[in-house]
N, C-alpha and C. Protein backbone atom coordinates (compact mmCIF):
# COMPACT_ATOMS: atom_id res chain seq x y z
N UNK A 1 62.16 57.58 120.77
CA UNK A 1 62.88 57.49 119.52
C UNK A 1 63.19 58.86 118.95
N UNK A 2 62.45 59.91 119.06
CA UNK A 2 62.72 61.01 118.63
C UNK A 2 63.81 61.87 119.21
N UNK A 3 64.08 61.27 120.85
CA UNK A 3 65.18 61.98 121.59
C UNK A 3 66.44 62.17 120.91
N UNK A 4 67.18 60.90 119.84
CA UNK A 4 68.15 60.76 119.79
C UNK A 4 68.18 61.58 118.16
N UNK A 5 67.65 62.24 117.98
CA UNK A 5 67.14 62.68 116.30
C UNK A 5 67.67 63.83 116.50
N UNK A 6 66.40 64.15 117.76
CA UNK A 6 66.56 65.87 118.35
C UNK A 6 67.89 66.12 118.36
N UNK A 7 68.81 65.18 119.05
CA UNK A 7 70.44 65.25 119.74
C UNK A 7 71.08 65.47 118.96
N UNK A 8 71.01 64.53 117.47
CA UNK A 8 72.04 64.59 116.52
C UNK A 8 71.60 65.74 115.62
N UNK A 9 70.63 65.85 115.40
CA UNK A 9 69.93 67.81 115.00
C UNK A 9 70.91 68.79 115.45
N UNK A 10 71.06 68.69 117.00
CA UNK A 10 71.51 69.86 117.81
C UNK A 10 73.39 69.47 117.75
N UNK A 11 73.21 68.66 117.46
CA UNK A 11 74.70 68.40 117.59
C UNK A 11 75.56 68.65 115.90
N UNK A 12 74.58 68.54 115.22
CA UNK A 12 75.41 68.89 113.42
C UNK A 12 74.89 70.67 113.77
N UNK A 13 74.34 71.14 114.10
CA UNK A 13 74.14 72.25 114.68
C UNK A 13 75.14 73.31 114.97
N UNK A 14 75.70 72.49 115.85
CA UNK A 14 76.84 73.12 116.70
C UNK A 14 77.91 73.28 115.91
N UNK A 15 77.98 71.91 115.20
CA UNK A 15 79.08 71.30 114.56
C UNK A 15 79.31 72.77 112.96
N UNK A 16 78.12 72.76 112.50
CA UNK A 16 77.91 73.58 111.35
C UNK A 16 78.16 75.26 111.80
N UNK A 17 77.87 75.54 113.23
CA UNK A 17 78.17 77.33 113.51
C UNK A 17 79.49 77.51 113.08
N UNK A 18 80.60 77.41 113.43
CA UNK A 18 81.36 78.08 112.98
C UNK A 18 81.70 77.99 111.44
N UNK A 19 81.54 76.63 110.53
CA UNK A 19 81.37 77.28 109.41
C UNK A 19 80.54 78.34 109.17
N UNK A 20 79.30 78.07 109.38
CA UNK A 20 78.18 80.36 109.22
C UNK A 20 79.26 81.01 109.54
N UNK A 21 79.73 81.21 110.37
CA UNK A 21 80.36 82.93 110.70
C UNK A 21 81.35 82.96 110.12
N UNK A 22 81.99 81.62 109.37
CA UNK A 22 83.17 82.31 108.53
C UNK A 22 82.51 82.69 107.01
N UNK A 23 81.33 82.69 107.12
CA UNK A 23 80.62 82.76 105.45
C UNK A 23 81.55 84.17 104.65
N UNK A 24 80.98 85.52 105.52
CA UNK A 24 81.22 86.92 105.10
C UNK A 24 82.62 86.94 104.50
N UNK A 25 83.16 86.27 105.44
CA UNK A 25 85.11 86.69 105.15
C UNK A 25 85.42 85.92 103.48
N UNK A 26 84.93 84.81 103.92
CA UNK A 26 84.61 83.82 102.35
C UNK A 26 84.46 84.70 101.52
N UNK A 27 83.18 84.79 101.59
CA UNK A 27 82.67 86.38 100.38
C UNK A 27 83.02 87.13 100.24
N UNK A 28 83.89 87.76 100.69
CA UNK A 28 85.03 88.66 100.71
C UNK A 28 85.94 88.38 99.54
N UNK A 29 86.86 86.89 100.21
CA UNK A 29 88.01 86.56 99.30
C UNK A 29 87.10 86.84 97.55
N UNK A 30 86.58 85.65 97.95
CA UNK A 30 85.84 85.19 96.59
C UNK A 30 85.31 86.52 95.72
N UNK A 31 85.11 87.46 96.36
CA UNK A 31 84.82 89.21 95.71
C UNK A 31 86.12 89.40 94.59
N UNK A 32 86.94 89.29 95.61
CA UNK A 32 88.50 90.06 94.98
C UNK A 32 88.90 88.75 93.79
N UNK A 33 88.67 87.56 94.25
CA UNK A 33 89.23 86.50 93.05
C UNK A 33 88.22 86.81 91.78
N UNK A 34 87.04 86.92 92.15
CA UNK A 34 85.72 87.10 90.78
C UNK A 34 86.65 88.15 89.94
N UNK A 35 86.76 89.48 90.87
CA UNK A 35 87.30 90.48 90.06
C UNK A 35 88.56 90.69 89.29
N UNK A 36 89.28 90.13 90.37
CA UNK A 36 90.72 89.58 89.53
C UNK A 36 90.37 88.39 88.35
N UNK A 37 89.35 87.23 88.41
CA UNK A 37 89.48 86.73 86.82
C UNK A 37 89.02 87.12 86.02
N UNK A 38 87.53 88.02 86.09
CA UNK A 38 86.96 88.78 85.17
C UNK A 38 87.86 89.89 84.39
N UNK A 39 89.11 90.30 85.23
CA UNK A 39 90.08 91.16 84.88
C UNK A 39 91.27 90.21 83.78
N UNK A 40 91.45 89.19 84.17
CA UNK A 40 92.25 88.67 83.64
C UNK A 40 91.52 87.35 82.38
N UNK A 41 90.31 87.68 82.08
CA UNK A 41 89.67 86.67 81.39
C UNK A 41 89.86 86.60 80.19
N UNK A 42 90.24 85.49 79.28
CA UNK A 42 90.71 85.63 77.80
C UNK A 42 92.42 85.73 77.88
N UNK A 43 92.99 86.05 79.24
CA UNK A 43 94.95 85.78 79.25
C UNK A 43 95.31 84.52 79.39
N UNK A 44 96.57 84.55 79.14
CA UNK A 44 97.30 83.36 79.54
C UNK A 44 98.53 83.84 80.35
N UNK A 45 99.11 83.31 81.16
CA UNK A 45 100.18 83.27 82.19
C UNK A 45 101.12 83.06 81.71
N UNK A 46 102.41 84.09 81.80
CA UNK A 46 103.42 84.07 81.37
C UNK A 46 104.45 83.35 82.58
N UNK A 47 105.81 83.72 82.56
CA UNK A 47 106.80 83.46 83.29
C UNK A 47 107.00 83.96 84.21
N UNK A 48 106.72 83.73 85.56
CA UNK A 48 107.04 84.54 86.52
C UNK A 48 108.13 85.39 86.27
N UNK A 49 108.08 86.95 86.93
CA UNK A 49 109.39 87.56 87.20
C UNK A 49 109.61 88.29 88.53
N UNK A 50 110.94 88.15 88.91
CA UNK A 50 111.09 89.16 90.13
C UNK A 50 111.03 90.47 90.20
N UNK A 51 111.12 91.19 88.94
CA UNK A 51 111.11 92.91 88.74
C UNK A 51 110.15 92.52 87.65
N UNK A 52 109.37 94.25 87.48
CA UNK A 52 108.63 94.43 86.45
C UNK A 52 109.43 95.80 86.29
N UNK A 53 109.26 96.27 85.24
CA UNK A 53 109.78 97.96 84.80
C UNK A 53 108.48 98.76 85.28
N UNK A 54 108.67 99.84 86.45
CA UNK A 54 107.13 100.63 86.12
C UNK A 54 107.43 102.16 86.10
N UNK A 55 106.54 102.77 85.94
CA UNK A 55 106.75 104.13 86.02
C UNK A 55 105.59 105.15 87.02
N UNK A 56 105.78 105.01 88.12
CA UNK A 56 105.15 105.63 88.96
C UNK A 56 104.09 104.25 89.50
N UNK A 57 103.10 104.75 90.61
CA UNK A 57 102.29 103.94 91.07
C UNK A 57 101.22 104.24 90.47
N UNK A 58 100.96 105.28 89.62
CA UNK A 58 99.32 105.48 89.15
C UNK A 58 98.67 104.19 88.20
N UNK A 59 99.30 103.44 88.14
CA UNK A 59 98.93 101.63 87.07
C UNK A 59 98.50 100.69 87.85
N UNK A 60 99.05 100.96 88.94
CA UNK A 60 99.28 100.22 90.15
C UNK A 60 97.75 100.16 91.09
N UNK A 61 96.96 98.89 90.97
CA UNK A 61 95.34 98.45 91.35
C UNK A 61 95.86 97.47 92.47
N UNK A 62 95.02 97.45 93.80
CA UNK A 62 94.64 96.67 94.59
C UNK A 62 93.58 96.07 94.62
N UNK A 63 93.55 95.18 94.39
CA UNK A 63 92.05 94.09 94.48
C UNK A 63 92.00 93.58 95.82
N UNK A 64 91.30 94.48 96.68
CA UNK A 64 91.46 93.62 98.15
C UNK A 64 91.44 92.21 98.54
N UNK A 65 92.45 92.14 99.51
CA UNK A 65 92.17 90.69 99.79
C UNK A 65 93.12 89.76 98.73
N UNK A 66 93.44 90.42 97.49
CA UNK A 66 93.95 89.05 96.84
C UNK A 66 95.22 89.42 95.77
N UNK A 67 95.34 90.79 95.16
CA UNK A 67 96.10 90.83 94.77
C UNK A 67 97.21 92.43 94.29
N UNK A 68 98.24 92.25 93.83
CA UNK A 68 97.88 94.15 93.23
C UNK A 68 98.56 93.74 91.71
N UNK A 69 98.08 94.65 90.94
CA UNK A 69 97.52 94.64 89.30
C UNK A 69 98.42 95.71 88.85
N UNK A 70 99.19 95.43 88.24
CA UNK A 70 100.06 96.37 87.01
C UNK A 70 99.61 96.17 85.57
N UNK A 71 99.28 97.12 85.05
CA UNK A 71 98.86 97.28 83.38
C UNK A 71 99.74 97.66 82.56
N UNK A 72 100.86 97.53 82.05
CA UNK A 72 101.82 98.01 80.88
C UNK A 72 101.42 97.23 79.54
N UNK A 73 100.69 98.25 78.95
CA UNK A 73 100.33 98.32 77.99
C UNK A 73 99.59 96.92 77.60
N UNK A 74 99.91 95.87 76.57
CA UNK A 74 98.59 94.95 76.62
C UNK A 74 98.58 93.48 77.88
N UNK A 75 99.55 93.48 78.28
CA UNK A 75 100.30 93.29 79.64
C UNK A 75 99.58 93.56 80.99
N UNK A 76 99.04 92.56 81.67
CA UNK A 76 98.90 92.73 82.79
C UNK A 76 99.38 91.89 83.86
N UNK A 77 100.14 92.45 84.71
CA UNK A 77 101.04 91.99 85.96
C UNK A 77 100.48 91.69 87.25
N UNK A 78 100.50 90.55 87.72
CA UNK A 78 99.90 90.18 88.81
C UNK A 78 100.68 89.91 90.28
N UNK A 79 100.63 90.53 91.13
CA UNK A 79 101.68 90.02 92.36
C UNK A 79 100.57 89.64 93.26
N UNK A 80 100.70 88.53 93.77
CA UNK A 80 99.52 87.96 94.92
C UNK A 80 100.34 88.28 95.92
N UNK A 81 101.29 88.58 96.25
CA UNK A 81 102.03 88.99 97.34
C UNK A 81 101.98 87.85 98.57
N UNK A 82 102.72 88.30 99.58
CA UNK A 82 102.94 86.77 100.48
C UNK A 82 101.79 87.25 101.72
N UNK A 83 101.18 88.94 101.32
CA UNK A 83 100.13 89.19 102.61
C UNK A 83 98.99 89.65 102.10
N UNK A 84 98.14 88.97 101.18
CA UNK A 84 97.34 89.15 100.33
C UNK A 84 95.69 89.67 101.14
N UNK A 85 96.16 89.49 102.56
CA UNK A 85 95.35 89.87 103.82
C UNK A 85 95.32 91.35 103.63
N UNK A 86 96.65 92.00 103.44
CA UNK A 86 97.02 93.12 104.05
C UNK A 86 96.38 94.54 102.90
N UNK A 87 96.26 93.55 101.43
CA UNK A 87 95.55 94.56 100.52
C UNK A 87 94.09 94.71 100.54
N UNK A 88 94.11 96.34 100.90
CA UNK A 88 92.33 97.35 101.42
C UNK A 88 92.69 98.50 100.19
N UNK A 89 91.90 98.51 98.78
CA UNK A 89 92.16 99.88 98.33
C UNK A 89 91.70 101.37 99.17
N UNK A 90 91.48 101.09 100.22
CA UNK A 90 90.84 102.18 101.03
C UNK A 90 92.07 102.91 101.50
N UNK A 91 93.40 101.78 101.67
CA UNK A 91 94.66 102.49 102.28
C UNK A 91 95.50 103.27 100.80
N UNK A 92 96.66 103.76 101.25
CA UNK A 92 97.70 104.68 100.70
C UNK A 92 98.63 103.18 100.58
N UNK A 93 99.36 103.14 99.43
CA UNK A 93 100.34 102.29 99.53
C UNK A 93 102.23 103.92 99.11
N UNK A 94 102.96 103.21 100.66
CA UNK A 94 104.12 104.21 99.98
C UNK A 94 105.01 102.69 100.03
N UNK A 95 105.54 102.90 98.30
CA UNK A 95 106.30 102.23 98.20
C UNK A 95 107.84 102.75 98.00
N UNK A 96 108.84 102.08 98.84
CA UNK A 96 110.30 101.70 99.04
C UNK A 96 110.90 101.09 98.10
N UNK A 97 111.50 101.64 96.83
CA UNK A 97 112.37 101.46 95.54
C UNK A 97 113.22 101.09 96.16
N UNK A 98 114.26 99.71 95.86
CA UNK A 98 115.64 99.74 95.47
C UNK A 98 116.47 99.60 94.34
N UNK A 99 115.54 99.57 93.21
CA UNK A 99 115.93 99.56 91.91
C UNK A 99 115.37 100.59 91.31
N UNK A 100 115.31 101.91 91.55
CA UNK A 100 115.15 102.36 90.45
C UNK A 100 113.60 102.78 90.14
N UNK A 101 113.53 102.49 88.58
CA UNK A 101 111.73 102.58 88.44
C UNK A 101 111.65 101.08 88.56
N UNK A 102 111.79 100.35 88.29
CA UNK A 102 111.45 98.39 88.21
C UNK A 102 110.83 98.96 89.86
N UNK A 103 110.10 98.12 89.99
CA UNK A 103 109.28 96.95 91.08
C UNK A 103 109.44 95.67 91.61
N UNK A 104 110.15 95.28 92.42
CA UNK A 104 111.12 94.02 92.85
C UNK A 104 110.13 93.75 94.02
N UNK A 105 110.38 92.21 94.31
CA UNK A 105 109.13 91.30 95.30
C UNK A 105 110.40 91.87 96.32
N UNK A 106 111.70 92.62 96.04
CA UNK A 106 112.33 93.07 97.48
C UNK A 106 111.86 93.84 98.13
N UNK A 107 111.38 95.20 96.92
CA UNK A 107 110.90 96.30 97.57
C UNK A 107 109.93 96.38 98.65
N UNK A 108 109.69 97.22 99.07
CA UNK A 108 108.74 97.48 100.46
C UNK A 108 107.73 98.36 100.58
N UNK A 109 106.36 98.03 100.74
CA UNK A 109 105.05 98.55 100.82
C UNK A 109 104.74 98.75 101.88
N UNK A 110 104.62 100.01 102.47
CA UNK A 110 103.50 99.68 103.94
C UNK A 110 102.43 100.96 103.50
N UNK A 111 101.42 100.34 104.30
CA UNK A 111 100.29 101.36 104.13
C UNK A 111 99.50 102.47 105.06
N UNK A 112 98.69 103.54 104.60
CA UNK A 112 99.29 104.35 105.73
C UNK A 112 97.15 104.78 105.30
N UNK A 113 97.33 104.60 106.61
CA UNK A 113 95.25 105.06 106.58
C UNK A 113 94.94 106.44 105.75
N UNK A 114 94.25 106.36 104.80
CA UNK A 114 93.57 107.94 104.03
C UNK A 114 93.79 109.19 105.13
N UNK A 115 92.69 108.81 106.13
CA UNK A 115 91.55 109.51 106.93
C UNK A 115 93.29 110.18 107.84
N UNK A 116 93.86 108.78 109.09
CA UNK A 116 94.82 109.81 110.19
C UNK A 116 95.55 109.98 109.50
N UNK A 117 96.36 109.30 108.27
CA UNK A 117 97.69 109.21 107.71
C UNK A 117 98.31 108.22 108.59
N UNK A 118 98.01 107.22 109.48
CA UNK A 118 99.11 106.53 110.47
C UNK A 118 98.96 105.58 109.46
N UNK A 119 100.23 104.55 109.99
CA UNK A 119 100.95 103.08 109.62
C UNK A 119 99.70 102.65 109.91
N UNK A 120 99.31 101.61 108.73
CA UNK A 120 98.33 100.37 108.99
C UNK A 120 98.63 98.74 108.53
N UNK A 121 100.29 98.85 107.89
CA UNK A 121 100.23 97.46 107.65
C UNK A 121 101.40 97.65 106.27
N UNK A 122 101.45 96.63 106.24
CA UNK A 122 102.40 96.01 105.23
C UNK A 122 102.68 95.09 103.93
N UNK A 123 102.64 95.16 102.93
CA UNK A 123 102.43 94.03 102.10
C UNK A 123 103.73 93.78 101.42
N UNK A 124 103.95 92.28 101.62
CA UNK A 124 105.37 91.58 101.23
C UNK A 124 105.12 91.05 99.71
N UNK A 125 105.88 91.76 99.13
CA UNK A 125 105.92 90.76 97.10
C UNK A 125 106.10 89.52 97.35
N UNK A 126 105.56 89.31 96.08
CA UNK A 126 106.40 87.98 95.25
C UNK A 126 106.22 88.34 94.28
N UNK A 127 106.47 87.03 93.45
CA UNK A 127 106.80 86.86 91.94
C UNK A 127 105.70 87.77 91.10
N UNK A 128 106.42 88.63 89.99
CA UNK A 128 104.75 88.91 89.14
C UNK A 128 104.89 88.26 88.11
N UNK A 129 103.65 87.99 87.80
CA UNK A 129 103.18 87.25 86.74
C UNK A 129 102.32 87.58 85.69
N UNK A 130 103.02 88.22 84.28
CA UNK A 130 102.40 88.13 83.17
C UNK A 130 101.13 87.26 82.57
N UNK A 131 100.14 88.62 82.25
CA UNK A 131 99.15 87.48 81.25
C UNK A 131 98.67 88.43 80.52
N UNK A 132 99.08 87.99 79.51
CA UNK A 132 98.44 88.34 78.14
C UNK A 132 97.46 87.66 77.19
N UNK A 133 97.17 88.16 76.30
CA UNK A 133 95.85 87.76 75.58
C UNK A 133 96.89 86.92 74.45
N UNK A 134 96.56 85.44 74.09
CA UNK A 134 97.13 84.57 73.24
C UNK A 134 97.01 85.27 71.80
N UNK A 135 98.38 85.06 71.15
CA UNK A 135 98.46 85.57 69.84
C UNK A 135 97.67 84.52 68.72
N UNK A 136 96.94 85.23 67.61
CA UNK A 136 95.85 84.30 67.05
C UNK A 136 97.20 82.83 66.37
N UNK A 137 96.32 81.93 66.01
CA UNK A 137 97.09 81.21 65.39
C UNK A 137 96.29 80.88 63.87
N UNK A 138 97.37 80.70 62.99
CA UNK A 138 97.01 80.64 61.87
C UNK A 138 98.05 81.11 61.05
């Protein structure tokens, strides 16, 4: 009677490894989302837009893994981008204007390693999204 116990033991076993080894990567995402809501805690979500106005990249935060962060003034801009894989604040982002100072989900990011300076990747926009802190009511 115990044979068939042992079996189904070894067999949810098996069944359960590859969830474990995806634990780390999990913890990962879930790093960058904690930090991105703790960042965004107390906003509300505005209207998506395709351009933001910016002025240089120094505003400009990567939250690995999940998003990149624009601050204009009480304003904070969120692009989850379509390769939310591809954001490491460890890399260089050179970004490709076609408007100007604005920031368009057209424009083009690739990233280029600290350490050789080579190409390491790419991150595609989307929409950014406003959130601000709700105006009191009363």
């Amino acid at each position: 009677m115990l044979k068939p116990v042992f079996a189904l033991t070894a067999a949810l076993t098996l069944l359960a490894a590859p969830a474990l080894a995806d634990e780390p990567e999990q913890a990962e995402m879930t790093k960058g989302e904690a930090k991105l809501a703790k960042l965004l805690e107390g906003r509300v979500a505005g209207e998506p837009s395709h351009c933001i106005r910016t002025f240089g990249a120094r505003n400009i935060t990567q939250i690995d893994g999940t998003a990149l962060v624009y601050k204009d003034g009480k304003t904070i801009w969120v692009n989850r981008t379509r390769t939310p894989d591809a954001i490491d604040d460890s890399e260089i982002m050179v970004i490709k204007r076609f408007d100007g100072t604005n920031l368009c989900r057209t424009d083009h990011i690739t990233l280029v390693d600290r350490l050789s300076g080579a190409f390491s990747g790419i991150i595609i926009l989307d929409d950014f999204v406003p959130y601000r802190i709700p105006e009191a009511e009363g």
